[in-house]
N, C-alpha and C. Protein backbone atom coordinates (compact mmCIF):
# COMPACT_ATOMS: atom_id res chain seq x y z
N UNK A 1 83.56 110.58 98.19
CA UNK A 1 83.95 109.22 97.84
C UNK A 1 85.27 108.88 98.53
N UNK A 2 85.37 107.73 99.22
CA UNK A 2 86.46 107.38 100.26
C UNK A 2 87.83 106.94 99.07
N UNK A 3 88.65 106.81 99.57
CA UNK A 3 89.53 106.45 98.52
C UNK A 3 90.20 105.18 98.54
N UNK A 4 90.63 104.48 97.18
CA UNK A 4 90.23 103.18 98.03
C UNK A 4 92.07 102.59 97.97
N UNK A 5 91.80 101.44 99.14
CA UNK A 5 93.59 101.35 99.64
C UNK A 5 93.78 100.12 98.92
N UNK A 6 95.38 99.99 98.40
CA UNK A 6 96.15 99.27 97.57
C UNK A 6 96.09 97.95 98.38
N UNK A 7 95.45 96.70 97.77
CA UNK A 7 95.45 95.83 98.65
C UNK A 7 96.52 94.75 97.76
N UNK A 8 97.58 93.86 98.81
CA UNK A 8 98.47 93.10 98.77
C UNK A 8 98.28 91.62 99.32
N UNK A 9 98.98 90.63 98.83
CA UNK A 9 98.84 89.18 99.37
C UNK A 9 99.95 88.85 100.14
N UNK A 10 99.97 88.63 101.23
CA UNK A 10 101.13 88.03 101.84
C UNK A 10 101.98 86.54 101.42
N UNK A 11 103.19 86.66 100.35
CA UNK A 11 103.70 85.51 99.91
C UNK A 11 103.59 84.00 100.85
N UNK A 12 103.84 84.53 102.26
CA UNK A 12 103.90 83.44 103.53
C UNK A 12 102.45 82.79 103.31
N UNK A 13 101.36 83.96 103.98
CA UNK A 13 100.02 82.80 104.78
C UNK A 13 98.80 83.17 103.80
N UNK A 14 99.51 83.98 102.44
CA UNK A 14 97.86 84.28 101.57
C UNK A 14 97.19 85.31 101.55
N UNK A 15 97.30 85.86 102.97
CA UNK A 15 96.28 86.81 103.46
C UNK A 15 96.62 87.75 102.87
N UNK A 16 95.43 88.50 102.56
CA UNK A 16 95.22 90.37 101.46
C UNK A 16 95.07 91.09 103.06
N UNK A 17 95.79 91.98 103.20
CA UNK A 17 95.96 92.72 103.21
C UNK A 17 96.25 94.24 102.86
N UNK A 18 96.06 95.36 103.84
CA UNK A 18 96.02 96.78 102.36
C UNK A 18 97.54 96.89 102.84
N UNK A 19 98.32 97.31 101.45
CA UNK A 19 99.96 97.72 101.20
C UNK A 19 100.95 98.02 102.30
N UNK A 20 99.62 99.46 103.00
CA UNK A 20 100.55 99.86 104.69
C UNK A 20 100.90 98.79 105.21
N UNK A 21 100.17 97.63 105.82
CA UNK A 21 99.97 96.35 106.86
C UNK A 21 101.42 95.80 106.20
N UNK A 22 102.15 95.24 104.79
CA UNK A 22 103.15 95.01 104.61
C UNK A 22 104.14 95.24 104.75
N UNK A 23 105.49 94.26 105.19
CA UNK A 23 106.62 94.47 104.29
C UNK A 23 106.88 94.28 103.21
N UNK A 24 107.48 95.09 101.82
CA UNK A 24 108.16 95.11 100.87
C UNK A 24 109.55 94.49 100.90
N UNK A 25 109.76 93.31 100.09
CA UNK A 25 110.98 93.07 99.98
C UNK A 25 110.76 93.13 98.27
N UNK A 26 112.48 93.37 98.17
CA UNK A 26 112.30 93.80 96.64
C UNK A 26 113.86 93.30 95.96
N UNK A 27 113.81 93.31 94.44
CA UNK A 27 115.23 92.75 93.69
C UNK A 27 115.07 93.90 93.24
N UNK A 28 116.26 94.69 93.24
CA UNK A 28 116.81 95.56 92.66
C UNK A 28 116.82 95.31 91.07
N UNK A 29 116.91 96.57 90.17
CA UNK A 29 117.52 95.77 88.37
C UNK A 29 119.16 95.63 88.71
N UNK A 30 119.92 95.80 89.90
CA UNK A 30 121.27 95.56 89.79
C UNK A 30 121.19 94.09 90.27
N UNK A 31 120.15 93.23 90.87
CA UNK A 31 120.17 91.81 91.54
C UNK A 31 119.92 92.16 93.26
N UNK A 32 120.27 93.10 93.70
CA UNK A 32 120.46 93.06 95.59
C UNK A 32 118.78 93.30 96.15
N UNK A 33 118.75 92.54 97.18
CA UNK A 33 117.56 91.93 97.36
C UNK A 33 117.69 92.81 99.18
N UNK A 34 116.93 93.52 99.29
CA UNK A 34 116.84 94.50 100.38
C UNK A 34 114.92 94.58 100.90
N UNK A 35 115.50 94.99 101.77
CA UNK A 35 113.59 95.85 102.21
C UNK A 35 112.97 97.28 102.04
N UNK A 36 111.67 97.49 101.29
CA UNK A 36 111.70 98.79 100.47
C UNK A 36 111.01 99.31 101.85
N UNK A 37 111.44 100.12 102.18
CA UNK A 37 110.61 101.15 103.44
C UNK A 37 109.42 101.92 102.95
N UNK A 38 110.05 102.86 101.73
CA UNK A 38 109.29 103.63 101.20
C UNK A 38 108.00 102.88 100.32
N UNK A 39 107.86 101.81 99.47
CA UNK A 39 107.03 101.16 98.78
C UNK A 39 107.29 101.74 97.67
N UNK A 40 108.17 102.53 97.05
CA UNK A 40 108.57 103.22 95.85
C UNK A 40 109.62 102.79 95.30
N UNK A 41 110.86 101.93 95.75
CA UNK A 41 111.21 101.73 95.39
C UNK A 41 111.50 101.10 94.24
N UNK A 42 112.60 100.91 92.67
CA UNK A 42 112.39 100.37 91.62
C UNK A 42 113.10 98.82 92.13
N UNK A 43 112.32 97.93 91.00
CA UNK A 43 112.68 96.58 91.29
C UNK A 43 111.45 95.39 91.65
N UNK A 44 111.34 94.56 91.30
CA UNK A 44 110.59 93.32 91.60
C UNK A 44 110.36 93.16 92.84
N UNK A 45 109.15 93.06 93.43
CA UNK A 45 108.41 93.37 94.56
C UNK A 45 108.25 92.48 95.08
N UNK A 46 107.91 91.39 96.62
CA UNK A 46 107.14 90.80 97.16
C UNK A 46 106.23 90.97 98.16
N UNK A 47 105.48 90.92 98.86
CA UNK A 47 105.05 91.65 100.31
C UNK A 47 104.94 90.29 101.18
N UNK A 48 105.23 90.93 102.25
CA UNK A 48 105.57 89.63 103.58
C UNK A 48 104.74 90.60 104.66
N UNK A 49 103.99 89.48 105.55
CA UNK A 49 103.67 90.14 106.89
C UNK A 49 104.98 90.39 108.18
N UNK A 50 104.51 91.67 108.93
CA UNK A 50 105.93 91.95 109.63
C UNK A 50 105.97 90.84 110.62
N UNK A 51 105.66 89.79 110.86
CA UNK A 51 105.17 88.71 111.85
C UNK A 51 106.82 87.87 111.49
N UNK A 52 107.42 87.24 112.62
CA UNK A 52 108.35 86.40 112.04
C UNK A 52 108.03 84.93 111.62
N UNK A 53 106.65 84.81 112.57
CA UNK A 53 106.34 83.60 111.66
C UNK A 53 106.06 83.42 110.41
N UNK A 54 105.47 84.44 109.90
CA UNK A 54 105.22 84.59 108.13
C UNK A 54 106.36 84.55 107.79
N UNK A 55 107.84 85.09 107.88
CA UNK A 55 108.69 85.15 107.98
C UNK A 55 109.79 84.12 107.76
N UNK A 56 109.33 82.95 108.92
CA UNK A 56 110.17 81.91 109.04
C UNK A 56 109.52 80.98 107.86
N UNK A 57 107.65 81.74 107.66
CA UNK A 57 107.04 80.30 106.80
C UNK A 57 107.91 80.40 104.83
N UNK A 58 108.05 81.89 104.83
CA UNK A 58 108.55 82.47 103.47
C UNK A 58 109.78 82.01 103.27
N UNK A 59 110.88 81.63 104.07
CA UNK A 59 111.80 80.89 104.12
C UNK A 59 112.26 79.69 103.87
N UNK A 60 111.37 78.96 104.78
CA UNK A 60 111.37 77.46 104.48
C UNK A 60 110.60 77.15 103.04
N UNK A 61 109.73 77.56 102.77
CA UNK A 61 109.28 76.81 101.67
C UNK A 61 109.75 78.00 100.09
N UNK A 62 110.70 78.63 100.57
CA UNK A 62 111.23 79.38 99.42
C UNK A 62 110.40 80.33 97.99
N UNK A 63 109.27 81.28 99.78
CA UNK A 63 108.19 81.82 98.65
C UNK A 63 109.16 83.17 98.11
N UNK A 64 110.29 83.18 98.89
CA UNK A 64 110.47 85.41 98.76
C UNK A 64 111.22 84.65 97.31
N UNK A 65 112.17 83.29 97.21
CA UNK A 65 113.36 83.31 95.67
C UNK A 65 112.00 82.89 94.55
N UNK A 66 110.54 82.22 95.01
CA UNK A 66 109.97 82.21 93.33
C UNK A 66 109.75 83.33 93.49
N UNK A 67 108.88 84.21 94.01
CA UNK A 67 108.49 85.46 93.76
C UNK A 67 109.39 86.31 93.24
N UNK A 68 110.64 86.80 94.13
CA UNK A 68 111.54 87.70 93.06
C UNK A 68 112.35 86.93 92.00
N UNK A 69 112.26 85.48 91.97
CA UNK A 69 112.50 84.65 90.73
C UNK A 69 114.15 85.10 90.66
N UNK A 70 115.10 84.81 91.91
CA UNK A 70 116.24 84.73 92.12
C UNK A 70 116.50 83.76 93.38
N UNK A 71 117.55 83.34 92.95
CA UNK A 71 118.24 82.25 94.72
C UNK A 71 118.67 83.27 95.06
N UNK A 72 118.45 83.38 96.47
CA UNK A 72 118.68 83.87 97.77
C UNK A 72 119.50 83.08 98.68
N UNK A 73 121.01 83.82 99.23
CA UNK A 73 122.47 83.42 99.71
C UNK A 73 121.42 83.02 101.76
N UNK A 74 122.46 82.30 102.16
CA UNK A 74 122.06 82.26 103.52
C UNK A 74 122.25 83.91 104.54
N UNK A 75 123.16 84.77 104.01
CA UNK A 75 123.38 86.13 104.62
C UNK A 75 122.42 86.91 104.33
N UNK A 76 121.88 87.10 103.10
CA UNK A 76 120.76 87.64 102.86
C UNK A 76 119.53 87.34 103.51
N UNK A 77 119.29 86.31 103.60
CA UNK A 77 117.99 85.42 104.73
C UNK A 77 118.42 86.35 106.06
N UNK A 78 119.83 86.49 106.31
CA UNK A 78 120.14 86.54 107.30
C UNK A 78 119.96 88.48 108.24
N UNK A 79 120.31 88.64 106.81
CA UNK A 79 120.07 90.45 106.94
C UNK A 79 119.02 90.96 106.78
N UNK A 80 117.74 90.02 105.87
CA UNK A 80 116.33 90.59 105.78
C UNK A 80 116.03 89.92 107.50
N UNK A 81 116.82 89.18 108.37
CA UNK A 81 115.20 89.21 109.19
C UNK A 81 115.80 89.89 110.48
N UNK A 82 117.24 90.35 110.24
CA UNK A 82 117.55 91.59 111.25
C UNK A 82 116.45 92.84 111.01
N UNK A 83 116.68 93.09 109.81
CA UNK A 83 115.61 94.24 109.17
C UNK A 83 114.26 94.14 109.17
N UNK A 84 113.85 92.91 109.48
CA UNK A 84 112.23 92.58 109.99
C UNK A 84 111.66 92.70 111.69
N UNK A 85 112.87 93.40 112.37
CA UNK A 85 112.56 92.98 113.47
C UNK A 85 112.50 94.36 113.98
């Protein structure tokens, strides 16, 4: 029996995707809003495609602050998409 893979929605364009294909961005329980490499990390989760257009679309229409259900500073925008690249 094959085993079956963790499938995720991309906040940007919708699309399911399985977990690997994502980025993890995540809220810490201290508030700091980083990118989980590992997928283990603790904290409120979103998944984004590594694409910058998904990227630029999660931005403008402010899917990553409902999802982790915090405002997000312009430096932070600014340091997740160094870290997306």
């Amino acid at each position: 029996m094959a085993k079956r893979t963790p499938m995720r929605q991309c906040i940007a364009c919708r699309a399911e995707k399985s977990k690997k294909e994502l980025v993890r961005v995540i809220r810490t329980p201290e508030g700091e809003i980083c990118i989980d490499k590992t997928g283990r990390m603790n904290g409120r989760g979103a998944y984004i495609c590594p694409s910058t257009d998904c990227y630029s679309k999660a931005v403008k229409s402010k899917a990553i602050e409902r999802a982790l259900k915090v405002s997000i500073s312009k430096e932070v925008y600014e340091q997740l998409s160094k870290e997306m690249e």
